[in-house]
C-alpha atoms as a PDB file:
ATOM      1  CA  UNK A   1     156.419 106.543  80.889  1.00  0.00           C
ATOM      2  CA  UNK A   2     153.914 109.043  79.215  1.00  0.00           C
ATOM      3  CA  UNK A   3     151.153 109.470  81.155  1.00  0.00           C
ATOM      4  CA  UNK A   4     147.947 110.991  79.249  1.00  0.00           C
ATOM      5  CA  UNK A   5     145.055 112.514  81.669  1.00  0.00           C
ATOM      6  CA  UNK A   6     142.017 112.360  79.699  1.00  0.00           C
ATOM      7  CA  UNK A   7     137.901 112.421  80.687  1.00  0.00           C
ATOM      8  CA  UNK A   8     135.434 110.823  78.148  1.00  0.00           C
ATOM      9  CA  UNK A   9     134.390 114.342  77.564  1.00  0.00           C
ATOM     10  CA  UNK A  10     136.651 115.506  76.338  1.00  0.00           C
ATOM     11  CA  UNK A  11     137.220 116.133  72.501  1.00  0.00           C
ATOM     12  CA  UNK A  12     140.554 116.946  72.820  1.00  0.00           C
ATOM     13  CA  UNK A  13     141.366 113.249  74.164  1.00  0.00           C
ATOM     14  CA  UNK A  14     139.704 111.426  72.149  1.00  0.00           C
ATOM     15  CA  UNK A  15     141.245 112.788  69.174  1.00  0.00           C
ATOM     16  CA  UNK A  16     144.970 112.656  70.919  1.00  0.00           C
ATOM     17  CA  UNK A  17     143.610 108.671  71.385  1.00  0.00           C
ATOM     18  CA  UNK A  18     144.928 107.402  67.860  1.00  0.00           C
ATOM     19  CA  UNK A  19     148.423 109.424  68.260  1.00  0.00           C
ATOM     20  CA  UNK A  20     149.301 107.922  71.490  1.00  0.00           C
ATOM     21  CA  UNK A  21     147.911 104.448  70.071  1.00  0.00           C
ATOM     22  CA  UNK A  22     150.270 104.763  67.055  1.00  0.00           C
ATOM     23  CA  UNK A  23     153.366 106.241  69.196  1.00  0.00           C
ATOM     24  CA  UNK A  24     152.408 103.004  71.954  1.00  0.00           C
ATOM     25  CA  UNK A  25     152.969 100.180  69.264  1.00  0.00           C
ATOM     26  CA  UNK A  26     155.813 102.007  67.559  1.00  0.00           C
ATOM     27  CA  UNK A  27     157.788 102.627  70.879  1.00  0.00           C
ATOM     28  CA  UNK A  28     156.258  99.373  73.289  1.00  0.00           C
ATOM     29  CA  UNK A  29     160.247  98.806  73.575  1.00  0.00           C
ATOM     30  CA  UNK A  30     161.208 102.188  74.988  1.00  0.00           C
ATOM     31  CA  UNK A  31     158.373 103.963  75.696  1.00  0.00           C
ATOM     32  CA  UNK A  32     154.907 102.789  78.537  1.00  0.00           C
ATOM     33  CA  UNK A  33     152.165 105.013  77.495  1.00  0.00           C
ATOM     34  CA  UNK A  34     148.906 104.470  79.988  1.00  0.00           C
ATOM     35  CA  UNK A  35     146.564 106.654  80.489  1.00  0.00           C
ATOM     36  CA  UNK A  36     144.228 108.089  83.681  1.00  0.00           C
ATOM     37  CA  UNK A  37     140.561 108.738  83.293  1.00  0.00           C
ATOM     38  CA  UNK A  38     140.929 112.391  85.621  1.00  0.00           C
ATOM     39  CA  UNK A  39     137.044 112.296  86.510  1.00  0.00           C
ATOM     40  CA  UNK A  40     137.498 108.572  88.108  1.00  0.00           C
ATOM     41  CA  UNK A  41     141.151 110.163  89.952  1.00  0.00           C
ATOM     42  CA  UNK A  42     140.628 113.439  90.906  1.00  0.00           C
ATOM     43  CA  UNK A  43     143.196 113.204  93.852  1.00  0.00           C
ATOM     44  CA  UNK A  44     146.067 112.221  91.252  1.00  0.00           C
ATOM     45  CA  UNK A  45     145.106 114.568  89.027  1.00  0.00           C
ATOM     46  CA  UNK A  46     145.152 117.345  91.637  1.00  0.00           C
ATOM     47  CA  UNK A  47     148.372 116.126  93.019  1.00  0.00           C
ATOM     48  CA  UNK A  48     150.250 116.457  89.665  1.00  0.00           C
ATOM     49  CA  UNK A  49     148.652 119.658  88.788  1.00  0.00           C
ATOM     50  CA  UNK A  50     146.089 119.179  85.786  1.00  0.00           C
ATOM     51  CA  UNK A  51     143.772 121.711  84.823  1.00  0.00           C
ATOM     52  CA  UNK A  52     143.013 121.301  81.679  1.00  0.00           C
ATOM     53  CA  UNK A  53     142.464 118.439  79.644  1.00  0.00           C
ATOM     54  CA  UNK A  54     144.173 116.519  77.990  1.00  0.00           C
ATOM     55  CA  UNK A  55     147.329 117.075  79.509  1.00  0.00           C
ATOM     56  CA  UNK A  56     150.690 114.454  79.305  1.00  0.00           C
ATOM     57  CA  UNK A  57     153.381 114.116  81.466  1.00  0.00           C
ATOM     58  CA  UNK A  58     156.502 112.608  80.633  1.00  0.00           C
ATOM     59  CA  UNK A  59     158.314 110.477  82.961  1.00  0.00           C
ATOM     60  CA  UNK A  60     162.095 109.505  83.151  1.00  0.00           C
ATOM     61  CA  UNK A  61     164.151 107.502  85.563  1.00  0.00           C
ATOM     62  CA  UNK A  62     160.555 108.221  87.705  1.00  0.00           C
ATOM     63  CA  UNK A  63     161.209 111.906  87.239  1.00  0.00           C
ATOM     64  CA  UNK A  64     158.837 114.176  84.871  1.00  0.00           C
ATOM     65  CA  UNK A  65     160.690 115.986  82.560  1.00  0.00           C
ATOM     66  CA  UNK A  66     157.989 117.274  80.592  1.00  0.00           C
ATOM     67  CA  UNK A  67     154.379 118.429  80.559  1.00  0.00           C
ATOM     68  CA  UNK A  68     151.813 119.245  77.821  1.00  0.00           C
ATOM     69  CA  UNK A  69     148.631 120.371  77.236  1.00  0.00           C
ATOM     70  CA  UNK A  70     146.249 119.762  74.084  1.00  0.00           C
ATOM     71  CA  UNK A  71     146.056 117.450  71.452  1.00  0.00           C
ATOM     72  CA  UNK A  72     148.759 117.765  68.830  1.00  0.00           C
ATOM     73  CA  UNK A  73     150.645 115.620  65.652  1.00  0.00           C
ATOM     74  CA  UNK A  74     152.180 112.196  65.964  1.00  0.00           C
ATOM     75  CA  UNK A  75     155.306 114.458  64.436  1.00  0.00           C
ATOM     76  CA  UNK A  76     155.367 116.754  67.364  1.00  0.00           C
ATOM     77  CA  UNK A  77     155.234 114.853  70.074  1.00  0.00           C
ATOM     78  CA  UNK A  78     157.438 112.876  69.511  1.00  0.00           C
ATOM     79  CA  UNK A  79     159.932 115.590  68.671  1.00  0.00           C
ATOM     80  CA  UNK A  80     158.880 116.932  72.359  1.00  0.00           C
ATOM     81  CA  UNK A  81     159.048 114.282  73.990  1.00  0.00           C
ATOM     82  CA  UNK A  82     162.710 113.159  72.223  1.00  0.00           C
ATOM     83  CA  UNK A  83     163.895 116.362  73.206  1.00  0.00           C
ATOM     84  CA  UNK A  84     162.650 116.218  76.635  1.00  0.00           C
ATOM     85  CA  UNK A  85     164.377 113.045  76.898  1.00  0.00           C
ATOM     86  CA  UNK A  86     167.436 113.995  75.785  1.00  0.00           C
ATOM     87  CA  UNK A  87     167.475 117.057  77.977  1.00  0.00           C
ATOM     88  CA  UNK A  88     166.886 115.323  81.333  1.00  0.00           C
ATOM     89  CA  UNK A  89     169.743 112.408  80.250  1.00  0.00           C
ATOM     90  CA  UNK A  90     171.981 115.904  79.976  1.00  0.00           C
ATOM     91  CA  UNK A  91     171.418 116.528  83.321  1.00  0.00           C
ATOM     92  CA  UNK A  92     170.840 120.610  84.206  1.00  0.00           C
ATOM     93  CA  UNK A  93     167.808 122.426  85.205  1.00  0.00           C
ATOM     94  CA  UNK A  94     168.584 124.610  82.394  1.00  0.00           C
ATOM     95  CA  UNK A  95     167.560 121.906  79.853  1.00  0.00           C
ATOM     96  CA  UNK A  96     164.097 121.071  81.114  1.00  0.00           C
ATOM     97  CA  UNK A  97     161.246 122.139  79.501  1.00  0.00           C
ATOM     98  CA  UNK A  98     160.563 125.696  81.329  1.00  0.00           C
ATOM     99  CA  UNK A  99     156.720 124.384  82.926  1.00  0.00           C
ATOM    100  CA  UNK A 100     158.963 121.817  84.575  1.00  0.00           C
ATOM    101  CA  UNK A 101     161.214 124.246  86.546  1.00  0.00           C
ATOM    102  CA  UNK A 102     160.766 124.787  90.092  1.00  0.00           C
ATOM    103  CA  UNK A 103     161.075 128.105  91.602  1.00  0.00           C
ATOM    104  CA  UNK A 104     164.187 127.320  92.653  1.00  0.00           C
ATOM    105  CA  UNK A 105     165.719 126.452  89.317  1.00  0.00           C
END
């Protein structure tokens, strides 16, 4: 599941809206994508550590395995998130995306 935290304020979000539409239809069968207004859920938004908008998190098998900030290409998020993917299926710490790490990793 890629979760997108986005405000109605925010430029950023609305022009990430059409990518995540397009990547949505193409991937319904493998991929949820939903999103979370952050001004109507501050407490879930706090509790999963967004500061800035728009930020997506990347969940697999309930875990997330990667985070990003900003708006960028159709292109390069889905290479992101593929790799992210693919890294987490590998198993080791030493594959996930480094703002993913714990402090004990």
């Amino acid at each position: 599941m890629l979760v997108k935290f986005t405000a109605d304020w925010c430029p950023g979000c609305r022009q990430l809206g059409p990518v995540l539409g397009a990547i949505a239809a193409e991937r319904a069968d493998r991929l949820k994508v939903v999103q979370l207004d952050a001004d109507h859920h501050p407490a879930t938004t706090a509790a999963h550590g967004v500061l800035a908008l728009p930020t997506l998190i990347l969940f697999d098998a309930g875990e997330p395995v990667l985070r990003l900030v900003g708006s960028r290409s159709r292109q390069r998020l889905l290479r992101e998130i593929d790799a992210a993917r693919e890294a987490h299926r590998e198993g080791g710490a030493a594959q996930k995306p480094p703002s993913m790490l714990t402090k004990r990793e």
